[in-house]
C-alpha atoms as a PDB file:
ATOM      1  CA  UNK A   1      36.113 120.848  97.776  1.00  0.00           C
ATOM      2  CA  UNK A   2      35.593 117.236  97.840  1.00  0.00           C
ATOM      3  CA  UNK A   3      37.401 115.126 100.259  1.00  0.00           C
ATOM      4  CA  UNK A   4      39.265 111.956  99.860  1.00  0.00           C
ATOM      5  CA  UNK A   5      36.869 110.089 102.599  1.00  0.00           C
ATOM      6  CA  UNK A   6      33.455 111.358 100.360  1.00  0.00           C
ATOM      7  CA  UNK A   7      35.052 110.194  97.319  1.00  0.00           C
ATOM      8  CA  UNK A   8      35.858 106.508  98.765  1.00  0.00           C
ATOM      9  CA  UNK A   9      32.379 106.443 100.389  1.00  0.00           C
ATOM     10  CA  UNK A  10      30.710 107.534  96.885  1.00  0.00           C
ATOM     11  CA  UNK A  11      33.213 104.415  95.414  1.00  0.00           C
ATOM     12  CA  UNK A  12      31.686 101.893  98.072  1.00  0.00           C
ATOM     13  CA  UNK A  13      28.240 102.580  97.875  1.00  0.00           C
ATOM     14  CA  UNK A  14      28.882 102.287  93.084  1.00  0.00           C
ATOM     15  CA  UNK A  15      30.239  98.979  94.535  1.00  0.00           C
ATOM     16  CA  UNK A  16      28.106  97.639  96.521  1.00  0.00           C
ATOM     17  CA  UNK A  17      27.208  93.761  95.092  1.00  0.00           C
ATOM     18  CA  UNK A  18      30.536  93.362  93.207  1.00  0.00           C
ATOM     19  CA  UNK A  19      32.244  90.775  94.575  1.00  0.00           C
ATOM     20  CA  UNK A  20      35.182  91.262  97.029  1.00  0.00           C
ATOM     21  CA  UNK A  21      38.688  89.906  97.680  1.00  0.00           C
ATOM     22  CA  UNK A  22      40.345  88.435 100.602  1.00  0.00           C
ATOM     23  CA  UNK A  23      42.623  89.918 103.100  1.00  0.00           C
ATOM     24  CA  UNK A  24      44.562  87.872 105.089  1.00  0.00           C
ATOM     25  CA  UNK A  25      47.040  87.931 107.970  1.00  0.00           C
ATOM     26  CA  UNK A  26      49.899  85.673 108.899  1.00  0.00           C
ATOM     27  CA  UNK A  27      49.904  83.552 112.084  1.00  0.00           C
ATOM     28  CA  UNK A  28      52.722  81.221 113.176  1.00  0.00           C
ATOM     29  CA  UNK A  29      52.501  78.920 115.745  1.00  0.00           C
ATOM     30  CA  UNK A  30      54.759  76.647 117.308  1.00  0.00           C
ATOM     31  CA  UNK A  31      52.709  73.480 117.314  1.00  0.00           C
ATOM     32  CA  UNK A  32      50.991  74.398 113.755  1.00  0.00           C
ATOM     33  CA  UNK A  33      52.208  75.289 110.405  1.00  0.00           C
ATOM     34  CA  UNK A  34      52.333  78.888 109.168  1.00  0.00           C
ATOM     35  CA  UNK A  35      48.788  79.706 107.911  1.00  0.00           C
ATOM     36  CA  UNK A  36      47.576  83.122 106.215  1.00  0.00           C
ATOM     37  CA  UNK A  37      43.903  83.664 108.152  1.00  0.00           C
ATOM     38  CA  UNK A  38      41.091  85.581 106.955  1.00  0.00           C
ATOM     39  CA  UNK A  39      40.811  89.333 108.012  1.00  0.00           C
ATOM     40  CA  UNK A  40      38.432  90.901 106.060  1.00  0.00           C
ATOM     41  CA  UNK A  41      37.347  91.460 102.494  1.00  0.00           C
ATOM     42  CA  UNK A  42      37.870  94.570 100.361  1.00  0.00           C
ATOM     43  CA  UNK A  43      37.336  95.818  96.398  1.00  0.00           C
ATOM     44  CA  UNK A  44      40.379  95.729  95.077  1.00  0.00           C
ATOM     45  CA  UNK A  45      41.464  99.125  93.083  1.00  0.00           C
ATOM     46  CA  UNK A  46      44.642  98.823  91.785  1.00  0.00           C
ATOM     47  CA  UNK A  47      46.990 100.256  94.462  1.00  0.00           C
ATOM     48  CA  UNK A  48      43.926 100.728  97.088  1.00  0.00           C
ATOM     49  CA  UNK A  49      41.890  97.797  98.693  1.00  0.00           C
ATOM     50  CA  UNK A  50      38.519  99.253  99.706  1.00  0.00           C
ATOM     51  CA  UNK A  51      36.883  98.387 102.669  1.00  0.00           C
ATOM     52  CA  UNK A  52      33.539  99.091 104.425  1.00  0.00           C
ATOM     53  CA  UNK A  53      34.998 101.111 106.686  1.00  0.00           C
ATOM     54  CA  UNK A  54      38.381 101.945 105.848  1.00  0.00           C
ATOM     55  CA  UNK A  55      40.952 101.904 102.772  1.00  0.00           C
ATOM     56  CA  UNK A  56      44.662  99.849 102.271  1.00  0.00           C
ATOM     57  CA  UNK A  57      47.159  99.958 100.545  1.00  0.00           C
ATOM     58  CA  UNK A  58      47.988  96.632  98.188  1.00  0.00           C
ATOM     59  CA  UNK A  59      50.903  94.830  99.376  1.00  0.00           C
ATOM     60  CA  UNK A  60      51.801  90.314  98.060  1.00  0.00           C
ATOM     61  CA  UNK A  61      48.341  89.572  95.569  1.00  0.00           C
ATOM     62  CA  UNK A  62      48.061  85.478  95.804  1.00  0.00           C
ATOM     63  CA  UNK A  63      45.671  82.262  94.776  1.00  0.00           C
ATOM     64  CA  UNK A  64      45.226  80.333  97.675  1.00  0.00           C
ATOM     65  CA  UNK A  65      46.457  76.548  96.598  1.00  0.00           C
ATOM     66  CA  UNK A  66      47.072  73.618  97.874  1.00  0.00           C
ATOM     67  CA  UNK A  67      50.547  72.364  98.970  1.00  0.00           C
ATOM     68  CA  UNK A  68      52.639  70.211  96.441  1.00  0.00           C
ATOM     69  CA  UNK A  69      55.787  68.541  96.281  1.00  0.00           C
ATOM     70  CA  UNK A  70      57.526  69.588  93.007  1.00  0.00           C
ATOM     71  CA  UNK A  71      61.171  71.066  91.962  1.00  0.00           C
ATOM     72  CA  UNK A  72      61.118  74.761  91.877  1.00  0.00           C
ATOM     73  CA  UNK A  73      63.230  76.830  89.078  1.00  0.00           C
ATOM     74  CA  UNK A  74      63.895  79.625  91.291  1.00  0.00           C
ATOM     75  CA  UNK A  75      63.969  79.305  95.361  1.00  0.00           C
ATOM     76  CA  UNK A  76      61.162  82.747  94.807  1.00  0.00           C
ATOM     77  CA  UNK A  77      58.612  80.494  93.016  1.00  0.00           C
ATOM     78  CA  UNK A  78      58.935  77.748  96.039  1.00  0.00           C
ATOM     79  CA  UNK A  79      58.566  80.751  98.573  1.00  0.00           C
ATOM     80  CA  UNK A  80      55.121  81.983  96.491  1.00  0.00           C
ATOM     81  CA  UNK A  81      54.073  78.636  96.267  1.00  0.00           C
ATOM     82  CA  UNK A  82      54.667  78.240 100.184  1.00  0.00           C
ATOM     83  CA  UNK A  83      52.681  81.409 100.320  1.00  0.00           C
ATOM     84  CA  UNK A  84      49.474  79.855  98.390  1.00  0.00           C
ATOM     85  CA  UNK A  85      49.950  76.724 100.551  1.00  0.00           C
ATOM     86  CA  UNK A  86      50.021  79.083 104.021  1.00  0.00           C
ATOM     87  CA  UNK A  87      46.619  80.596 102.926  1.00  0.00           C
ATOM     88  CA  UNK A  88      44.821  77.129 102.092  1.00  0.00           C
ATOM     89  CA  UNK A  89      45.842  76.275 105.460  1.00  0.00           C
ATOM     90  CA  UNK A  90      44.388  79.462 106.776  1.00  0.00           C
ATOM     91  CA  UNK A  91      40.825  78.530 105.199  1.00  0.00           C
ATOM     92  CA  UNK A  92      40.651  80.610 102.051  1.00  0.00           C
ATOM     93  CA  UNK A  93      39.447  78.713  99.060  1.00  0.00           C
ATOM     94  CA  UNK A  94      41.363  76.851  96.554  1.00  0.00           C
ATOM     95  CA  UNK A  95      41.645  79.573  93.748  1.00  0.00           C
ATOM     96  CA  UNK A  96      40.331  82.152  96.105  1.00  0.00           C
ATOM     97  CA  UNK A  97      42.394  85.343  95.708  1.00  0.00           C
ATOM     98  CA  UNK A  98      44.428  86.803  98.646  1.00  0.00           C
ATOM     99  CA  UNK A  99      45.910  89.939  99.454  1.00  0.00           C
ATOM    100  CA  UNK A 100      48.729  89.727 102.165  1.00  0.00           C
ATOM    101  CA  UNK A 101      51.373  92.653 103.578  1.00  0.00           C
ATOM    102  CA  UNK A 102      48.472  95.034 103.199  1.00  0.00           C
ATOM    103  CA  UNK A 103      48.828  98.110 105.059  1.00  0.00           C
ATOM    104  CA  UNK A 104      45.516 100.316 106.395  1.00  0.00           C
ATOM    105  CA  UNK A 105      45.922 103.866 104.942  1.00  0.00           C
ATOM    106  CA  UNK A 106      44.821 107.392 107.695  1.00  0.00           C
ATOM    107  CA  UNK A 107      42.242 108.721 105.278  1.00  0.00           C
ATOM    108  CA  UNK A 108      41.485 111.592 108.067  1.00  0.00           C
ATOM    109  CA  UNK A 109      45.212 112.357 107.708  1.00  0.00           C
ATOM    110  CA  UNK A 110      44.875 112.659 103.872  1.00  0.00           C
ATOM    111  CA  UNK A 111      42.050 115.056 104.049  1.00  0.00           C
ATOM    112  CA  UNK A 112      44.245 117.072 106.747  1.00  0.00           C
ATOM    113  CA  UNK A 113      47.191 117.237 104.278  1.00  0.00           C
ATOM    114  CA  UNK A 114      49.599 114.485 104.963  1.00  0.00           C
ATOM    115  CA  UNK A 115      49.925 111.822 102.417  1.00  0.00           C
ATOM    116  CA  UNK A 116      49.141 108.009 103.261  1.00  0.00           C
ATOM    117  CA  UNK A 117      50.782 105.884 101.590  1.00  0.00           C
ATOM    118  CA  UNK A 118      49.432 106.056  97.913  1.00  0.00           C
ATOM    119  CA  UNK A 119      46.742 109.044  98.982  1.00  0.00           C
ATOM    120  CA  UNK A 120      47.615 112.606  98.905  1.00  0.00           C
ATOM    121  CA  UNK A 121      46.077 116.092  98.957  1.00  0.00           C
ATOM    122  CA  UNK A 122      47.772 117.962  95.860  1.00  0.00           C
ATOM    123  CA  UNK A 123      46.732 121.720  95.287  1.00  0.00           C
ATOM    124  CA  UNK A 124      43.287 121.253  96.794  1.00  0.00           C
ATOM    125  CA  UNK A 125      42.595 117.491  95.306  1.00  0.00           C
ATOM    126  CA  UNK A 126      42.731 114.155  96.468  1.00  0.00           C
ATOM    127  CA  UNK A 127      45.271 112.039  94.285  1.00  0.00           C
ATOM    128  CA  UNK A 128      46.647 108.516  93.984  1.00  0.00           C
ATOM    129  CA  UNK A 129      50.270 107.384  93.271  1.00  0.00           C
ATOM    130  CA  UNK A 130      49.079 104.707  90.726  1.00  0.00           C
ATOM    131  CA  UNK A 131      52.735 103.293  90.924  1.00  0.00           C
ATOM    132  CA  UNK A 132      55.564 103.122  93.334  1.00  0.00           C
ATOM    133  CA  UNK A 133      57.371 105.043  90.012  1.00  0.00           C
ATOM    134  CA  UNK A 134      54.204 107.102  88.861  1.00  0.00           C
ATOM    135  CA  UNK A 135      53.034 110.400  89.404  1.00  0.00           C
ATOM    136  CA  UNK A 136      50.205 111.346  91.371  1.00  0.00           C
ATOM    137  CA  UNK A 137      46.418 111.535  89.655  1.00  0.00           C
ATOM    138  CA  UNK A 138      43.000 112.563  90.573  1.00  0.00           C
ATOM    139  CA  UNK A 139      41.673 110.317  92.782  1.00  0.00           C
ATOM    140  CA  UNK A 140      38.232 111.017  90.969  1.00  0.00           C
ATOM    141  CA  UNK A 141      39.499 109.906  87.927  1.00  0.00           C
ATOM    142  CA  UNK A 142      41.319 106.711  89.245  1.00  0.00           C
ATOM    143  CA  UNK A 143      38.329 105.624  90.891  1.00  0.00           C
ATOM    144  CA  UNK A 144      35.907 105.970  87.846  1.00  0.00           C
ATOM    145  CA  UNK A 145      38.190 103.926  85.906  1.00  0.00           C
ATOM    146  CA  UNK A 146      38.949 100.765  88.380  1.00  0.00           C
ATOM    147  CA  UNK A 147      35.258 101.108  88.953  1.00  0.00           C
ATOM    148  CA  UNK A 148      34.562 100.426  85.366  1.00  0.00           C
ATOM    149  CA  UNK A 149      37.425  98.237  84.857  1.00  0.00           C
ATOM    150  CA  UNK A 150      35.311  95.992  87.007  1.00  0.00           C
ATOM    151  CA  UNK A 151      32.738  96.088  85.173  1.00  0.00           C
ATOM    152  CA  UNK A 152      30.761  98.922  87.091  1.00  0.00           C
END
């Protein structure tokens, strides 16, 4: 049987070279504004963000951007824009992409039979929820295809 920490290790090591995404954190402060800081990098697979050492589960995708003054439609597009302005702040790049509200997933867990987040042991194989509404699918499977999607 293969496991659900062999098949992420087989994904990193097809990905190694590809370029990665940013993870980021959010720090207040009382003397400074909000800023979203750099925690790590990861491939990012759809639901999964794949780490050297560890998986996640996607949470808030952003482009870091620069702060600007403008009227908003919708008080949600001046909170996202906030957002982009909180991870310029916290160093990323302008443009650079930025995944926030991330959450690490117990791939040990997995392979023991309790579900992580997305990950899950069904009838012997490891599977991915590919959507908060989906069904569960090979994680195999899912894999190949980000992988490719990426140009891999």
């Amino acid at each position: 049987m293969t496991t659900t920490a062999a098949l992420l290790e087989s994904a990193r090591r097809r990905l190694e070279g590809r370029p990665r995404e940013g993870l980021g954190l959010l720090r207040t402060s009382r003397w400074r504004a909000d800023r979203i800081v750099r925690a790590g990098e990861a491939w990012h697979l759809g639901v999964l963000l794949l780490t050297d050492d560890g998986v996640a589960e996607t949470g808030e995708i952003l482009r870091a951007a620069e702060e600007v003054r403008r009227g908003y439609p919708a008080e949600s597009a001046r909170a996202r824009a906030e957002r982009r302005a909180q991870a310029r702040r916290g160093g990323f790049a302008e443009g650079e992409v930025v995944h926030v509200g991330w959450r690490m997933l117990d791939v040990t867990a997995v392979d023991a039979g309790t579900a992580s987040g997305p990950l899950a042991v069904v009838d012997g194989v490891p599977s991915v929820r590919w959507s908060r509404a989906g069904g569960l699918v090979p994680l195999a499977g899912y894999l190949d295809e980000r992988i490719a999607l990426l140009g891999g």
